[in-house]
C-alpha atoms as a PDB file:
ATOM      1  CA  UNK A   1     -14.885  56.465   0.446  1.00  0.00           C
ATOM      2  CA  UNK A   2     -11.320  57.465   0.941  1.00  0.00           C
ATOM      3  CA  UNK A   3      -8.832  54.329  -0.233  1.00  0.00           C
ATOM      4  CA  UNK A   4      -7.396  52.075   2.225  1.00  0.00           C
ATOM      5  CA  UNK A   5      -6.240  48.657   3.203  1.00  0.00           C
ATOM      6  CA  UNK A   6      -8.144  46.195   1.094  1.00  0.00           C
ATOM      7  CA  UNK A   7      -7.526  43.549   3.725  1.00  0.00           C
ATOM      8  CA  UNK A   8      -5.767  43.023   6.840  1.00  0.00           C
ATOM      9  CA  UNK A   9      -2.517  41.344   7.899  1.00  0.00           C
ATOM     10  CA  UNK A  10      -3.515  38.839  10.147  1.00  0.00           C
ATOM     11  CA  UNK A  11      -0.308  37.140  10.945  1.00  0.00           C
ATOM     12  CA  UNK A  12      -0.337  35.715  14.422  1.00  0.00           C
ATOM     13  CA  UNK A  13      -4.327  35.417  14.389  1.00  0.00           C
ATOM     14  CA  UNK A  14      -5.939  32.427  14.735  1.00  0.00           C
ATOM     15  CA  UNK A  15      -8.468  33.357  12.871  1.00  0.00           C
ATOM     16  CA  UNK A  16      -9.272  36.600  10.828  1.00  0.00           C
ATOM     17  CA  UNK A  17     -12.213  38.402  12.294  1.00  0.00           C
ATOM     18  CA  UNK A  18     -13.419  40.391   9.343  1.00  0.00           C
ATOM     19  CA  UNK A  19     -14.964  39.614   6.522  1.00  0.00           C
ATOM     20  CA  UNK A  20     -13.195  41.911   3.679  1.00  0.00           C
ATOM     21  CA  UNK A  21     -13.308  40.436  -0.083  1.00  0.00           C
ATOM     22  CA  UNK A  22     -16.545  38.661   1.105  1.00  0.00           C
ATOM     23  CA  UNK A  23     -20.234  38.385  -0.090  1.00  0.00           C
ATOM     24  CA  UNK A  24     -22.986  38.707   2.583  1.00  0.00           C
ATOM     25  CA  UNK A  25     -25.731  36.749   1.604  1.00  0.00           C
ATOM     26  CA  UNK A  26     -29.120  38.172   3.533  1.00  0.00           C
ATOM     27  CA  UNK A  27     -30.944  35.427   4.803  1.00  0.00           C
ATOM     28  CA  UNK A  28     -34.876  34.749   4.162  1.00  0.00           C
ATOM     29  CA  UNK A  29     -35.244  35.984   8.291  1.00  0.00           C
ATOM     30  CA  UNK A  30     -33.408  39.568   7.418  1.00  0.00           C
ATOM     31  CA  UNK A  31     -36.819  41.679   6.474  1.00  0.00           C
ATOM     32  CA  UNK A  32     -35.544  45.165   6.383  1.00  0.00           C
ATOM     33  CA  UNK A  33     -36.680  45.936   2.606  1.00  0.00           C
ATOM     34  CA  UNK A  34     -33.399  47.364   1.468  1.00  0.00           C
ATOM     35  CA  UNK A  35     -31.694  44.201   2.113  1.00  0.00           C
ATOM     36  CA  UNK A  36     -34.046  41.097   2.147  1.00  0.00           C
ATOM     37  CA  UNK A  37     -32.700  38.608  -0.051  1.00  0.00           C
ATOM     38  CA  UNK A  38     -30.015  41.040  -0.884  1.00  0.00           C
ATOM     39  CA  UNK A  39     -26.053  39.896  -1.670  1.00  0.00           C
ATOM     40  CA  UNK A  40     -23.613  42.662  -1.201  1.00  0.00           C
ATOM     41  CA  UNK A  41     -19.923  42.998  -1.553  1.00  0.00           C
ATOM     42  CA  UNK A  42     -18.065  43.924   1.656  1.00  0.00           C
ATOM     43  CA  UNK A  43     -15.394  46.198   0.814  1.00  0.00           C
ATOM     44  CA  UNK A  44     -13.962  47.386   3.855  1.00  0.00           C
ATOM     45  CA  UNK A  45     -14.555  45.560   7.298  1.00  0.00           C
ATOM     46  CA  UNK A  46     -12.269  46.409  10.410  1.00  0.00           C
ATOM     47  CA  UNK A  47     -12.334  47.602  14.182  1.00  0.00           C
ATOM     48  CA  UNK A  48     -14.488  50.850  12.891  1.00  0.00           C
ATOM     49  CA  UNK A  49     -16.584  49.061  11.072  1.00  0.00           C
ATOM     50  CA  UNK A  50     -17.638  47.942   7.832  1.00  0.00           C
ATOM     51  CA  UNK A  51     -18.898  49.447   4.060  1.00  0.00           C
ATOM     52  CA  UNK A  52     -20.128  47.342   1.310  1.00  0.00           C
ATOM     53  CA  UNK A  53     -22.148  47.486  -1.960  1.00  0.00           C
ATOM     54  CA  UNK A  54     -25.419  45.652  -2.690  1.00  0.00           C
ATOM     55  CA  UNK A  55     -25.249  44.008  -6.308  1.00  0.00           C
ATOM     56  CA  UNK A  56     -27.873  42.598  -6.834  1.00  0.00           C
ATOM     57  CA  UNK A  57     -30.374  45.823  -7.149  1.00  0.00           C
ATOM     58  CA  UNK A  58     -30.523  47.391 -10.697  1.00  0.00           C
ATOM     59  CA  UNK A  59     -32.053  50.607 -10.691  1.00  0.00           C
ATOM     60  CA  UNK A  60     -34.004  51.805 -14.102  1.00  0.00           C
ATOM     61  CA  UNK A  61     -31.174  54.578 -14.576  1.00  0.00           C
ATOM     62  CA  UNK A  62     -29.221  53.913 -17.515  1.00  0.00           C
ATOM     63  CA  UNK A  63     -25.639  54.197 -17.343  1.00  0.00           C
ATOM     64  CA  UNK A  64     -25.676  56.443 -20.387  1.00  0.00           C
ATOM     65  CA  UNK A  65     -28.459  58.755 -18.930  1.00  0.00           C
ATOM     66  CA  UNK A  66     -25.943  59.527 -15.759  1.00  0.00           C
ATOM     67  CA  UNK A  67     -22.641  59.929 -17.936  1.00  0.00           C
ATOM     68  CA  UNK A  68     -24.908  62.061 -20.148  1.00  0.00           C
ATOM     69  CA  UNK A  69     -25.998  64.034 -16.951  1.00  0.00           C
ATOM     70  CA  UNK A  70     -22.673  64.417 -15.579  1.00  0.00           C
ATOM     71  CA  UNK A  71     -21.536  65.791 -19.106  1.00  0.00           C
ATOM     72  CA  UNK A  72     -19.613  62.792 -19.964  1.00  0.00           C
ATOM     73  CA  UNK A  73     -19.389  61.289 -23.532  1.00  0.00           C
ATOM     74  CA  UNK A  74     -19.965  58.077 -23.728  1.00  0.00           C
ATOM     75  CA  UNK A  75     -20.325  56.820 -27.424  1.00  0.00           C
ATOM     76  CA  UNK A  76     -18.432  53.389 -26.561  1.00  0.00           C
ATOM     77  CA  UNK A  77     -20.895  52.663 -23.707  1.00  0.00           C
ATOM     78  CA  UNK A  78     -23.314  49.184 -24.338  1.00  0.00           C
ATOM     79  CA  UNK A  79     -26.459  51.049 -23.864  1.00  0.00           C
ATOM     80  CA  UNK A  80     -27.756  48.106 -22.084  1.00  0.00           C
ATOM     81  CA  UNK A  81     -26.002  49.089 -18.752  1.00  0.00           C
ATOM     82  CA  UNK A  82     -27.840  49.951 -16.054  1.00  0.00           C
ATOM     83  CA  UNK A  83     -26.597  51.798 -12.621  1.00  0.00           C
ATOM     84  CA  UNK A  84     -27.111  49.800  -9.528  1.00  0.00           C
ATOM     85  CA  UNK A  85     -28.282  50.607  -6.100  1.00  0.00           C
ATOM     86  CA  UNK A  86     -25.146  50.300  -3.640  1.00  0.00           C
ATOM     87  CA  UNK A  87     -27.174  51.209  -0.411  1.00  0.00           C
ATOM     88  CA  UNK A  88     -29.224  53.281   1.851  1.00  0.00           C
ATOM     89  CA  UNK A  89     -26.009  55.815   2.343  1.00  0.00           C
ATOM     90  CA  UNK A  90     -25.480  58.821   0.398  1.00  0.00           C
ATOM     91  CA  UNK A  91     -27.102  57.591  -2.472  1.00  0.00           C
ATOM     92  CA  UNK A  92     -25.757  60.110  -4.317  1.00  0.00           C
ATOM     93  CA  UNK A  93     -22.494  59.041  -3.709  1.00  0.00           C
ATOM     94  CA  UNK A  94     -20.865  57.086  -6.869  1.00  0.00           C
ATOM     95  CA  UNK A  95     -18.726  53.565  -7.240  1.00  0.00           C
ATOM     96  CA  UNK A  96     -17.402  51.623  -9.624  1.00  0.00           C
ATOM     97  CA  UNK A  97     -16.540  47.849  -8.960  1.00  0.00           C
ATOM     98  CA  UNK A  98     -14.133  46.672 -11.420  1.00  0.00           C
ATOM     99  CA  UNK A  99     -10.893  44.278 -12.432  1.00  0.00           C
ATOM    100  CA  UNK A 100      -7.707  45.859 -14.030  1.00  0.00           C
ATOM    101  CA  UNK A 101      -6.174  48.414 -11.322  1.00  0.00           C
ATOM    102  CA  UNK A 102      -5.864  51.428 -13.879  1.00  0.00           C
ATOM    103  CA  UNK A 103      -4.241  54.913 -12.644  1.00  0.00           C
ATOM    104  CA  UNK A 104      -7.423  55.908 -11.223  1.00  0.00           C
ATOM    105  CA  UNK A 105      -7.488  59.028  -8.736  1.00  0.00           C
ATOM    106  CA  UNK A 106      -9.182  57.137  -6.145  1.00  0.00           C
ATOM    107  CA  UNK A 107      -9.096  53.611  -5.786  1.00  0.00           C
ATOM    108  CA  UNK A 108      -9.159  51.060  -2.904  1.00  0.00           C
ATOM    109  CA  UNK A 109      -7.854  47.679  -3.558  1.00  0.00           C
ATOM    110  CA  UNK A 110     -10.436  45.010  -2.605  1.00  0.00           C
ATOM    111  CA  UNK A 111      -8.486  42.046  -3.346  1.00  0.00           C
ATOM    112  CA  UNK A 112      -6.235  40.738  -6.741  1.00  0.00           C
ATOM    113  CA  UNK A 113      -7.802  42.321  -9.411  1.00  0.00           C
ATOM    114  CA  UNK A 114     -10.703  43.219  -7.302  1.00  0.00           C
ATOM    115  CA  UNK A 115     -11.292  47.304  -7.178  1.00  0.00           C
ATOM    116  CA  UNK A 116     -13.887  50.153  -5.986  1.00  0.00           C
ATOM    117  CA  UNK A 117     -12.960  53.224  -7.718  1.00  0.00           C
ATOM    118  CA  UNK A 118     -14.657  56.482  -6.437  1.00  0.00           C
ATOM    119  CA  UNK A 119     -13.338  59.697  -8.731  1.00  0.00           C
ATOM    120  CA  UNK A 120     -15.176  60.627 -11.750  1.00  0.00           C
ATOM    121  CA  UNK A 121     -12.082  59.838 -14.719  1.00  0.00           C
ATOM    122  CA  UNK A 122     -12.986  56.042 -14.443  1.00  0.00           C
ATOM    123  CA  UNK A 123     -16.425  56.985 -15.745  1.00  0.00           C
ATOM    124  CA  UNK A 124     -15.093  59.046 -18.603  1.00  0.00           C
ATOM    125  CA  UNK A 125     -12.987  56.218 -19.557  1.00  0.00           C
ATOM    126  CA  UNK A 126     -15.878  53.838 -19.539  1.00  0.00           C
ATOM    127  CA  UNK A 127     -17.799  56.303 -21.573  1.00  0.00           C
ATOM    128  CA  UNK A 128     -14.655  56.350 -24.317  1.00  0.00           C
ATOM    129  CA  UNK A 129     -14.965  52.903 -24.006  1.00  0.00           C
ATOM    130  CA  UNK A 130     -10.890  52.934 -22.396  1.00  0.00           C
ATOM    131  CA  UNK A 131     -12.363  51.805 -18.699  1.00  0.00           C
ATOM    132  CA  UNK A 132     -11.969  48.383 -16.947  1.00  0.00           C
ATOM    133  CA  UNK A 133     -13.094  45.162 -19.087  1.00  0.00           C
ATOM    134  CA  UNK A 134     -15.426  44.342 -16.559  1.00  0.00           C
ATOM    135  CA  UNK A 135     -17.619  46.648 -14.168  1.00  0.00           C
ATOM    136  CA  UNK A 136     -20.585  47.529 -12.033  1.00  0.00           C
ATOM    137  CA  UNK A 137     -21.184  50.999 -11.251  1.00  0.00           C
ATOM    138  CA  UNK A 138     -23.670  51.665  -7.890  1.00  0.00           C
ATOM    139  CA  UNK A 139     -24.905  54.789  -6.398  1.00  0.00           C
ATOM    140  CA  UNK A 140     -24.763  55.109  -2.473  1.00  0.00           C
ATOM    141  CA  UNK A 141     -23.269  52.057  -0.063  1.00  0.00           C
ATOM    142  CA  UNK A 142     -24.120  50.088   2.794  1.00  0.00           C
ATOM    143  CA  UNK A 143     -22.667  51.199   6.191  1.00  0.00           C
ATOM    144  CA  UNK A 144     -22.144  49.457   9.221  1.00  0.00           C
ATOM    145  CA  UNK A 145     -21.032  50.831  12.817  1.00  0.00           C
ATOM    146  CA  UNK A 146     -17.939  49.051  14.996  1.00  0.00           C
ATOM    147  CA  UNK A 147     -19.394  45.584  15.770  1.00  0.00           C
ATOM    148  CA  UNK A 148     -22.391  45.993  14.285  1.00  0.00           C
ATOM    149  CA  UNK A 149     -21.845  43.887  11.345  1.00  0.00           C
ATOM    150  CA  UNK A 150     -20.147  41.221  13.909  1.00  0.00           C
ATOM    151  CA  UNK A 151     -23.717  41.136  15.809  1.00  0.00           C
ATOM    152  CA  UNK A 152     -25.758  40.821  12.887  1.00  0.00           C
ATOM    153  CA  UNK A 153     -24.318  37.505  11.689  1.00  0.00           C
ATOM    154  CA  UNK A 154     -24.496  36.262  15.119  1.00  0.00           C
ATOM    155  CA  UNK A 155     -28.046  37.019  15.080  1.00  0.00           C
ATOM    156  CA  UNK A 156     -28.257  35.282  11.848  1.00  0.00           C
ATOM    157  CA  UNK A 157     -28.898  37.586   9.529  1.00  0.00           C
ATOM    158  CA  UNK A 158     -26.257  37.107   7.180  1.00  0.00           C
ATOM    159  CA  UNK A 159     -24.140  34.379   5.384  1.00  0.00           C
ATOM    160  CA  UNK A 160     -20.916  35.165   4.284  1.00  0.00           C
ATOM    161  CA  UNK A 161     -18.860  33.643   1.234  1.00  0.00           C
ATOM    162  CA  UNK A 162     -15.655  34.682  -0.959  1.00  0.00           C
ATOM    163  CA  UNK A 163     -16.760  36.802  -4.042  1.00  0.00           C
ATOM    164  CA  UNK A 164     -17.359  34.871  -6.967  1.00  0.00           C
ATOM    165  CA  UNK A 165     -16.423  37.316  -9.875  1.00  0.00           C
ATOM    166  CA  UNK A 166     -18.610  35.198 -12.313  1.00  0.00           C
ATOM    167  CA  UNK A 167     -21.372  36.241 -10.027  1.00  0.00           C
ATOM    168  CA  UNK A 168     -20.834  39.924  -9.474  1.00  0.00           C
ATOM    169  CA  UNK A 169     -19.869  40.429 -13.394  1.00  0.00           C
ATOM    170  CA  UNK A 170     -21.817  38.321 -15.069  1.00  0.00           C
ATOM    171  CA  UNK A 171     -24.927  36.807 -13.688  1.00  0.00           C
ATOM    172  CA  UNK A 172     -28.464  37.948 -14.107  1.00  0.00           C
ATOM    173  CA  UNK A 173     -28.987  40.654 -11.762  1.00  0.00           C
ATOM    174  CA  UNK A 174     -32.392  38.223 -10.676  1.00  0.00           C
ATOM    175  CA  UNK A 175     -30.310  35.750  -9.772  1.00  0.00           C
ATOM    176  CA  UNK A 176     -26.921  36.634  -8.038  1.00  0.00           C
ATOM    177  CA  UNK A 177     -28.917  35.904  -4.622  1.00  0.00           C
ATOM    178  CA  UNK A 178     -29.866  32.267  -5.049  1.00  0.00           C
ATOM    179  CA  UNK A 179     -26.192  31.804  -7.342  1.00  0.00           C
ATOM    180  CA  UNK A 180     -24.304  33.348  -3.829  1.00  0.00           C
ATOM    181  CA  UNK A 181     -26.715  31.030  -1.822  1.00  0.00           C
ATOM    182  CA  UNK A 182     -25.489  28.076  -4.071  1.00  0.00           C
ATOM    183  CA  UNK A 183     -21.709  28.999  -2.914  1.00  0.00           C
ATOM    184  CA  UNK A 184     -22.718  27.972   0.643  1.00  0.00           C
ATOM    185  CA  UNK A 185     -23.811  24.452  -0.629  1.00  0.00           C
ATOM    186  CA  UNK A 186     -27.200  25.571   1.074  1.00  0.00           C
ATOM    187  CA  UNK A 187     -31.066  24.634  -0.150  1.00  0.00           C
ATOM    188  CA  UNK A 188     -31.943  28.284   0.172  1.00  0.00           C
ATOM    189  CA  UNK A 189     -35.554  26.351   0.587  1.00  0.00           C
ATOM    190  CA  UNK A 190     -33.949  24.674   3.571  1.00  0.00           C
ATOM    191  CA  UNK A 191     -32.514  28.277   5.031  1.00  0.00           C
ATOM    192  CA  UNK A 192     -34.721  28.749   8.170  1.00  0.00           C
ATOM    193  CA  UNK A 193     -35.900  32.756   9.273  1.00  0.00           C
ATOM    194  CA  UNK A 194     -34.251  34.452  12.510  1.00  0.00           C
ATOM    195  CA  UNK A 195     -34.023  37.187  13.912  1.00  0.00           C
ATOM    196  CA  UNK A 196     -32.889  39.811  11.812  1.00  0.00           C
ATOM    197  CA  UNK A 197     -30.994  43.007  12.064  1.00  0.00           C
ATOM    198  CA  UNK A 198     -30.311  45.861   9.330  1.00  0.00           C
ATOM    199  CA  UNK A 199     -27.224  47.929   8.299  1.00  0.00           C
END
């Protein structure tokens, strides 16, 4: 992911046709395994297309295990922190999802104090315990061609809210899809299935 706008200047629009610094909540009808009842952060959305990050699916990779992998120390890191699955995409492909800007080498803004970092010195720093308070790391992303995202929520696949930090950060990985649901003010009981598209 190279950096880029985190948003877009939509000065006279109407209305703001993309979604970026939004959750996309998967609705019960979206089946595709990798994202049923899935909640992903939409980083970049614009004429091209769109990228985001599921967070809501831990893997059973320790952090420590990859920075120890990668040849990283990492004798500040809470053992306890587990790498998440970002996507189907390039799995192999790291991010890091954190407040505090830092002088990162590669780092798109997704909204006030809202950041993906891609380059490999935020991960040392989190190892040394210097990193961003608060962070989720993923491997590989969700991808989206030009309109497709636009379609899918038509088709009723998705919801879409404004990120709730308390949500991304801190909830129970278990429960950040019900707790987005909740943002809607929907019963997700009461959330009828559609037709269903995948990214």
């Amino acid at each position: 992911m190279s950096p880029g706008p985190g948003g877009r200047d939509n000065r006279g629009m109407a209305e703001n046709p993309y979604f970026n610094n939004q959750f996309l909540v998967a609705m019960p009808g979206l089946l595709d395994p990798n994202f049923n009842h899935s909640v992903t952060l939409l980083c970049e959305h614009n004429d091209q297309g769109a990228l985001g990050l599921v967070i809501n699916r831990a893997t059973d990779l320790k952090l420590a295990d990859m920075l120890e992998h990668m040849k990283l120390a990492h004798p500040a890191l809470d053992p306890v922190h587990l790498v998440h699955w970002g996507g189907p995409v390039q799995t192999e492909r790291g991010f890091v999802i954190h407040t505090e800007a830092g002088t990162w080498e590669s780092t798109l803004k997704v909204a006030d104090e809202l950041y993906i970092t891609t380059s490999k010195d935020i991960l040392s720093a989190i190892g040394r315990g210097e990193g961003p308070r608060r962070f989720l790391v993923a491997l590989g992303y969700a991808g989206w061609a030009a309109g497709q995202l636009e379609t899918e929520i038509k088709d009723n696949s998705w919801l879409n809210t404004p990120v709730d930090r308390a949500i991304l950060f801190e909830a129970p990985v278990a429960a950040r899809w019900e707790a987005a649901t909740r943002l809607l003010g929907v019963d997700v009981t009461q959330l009828t299935a559609g037709p269903a598209g995948h990214a």
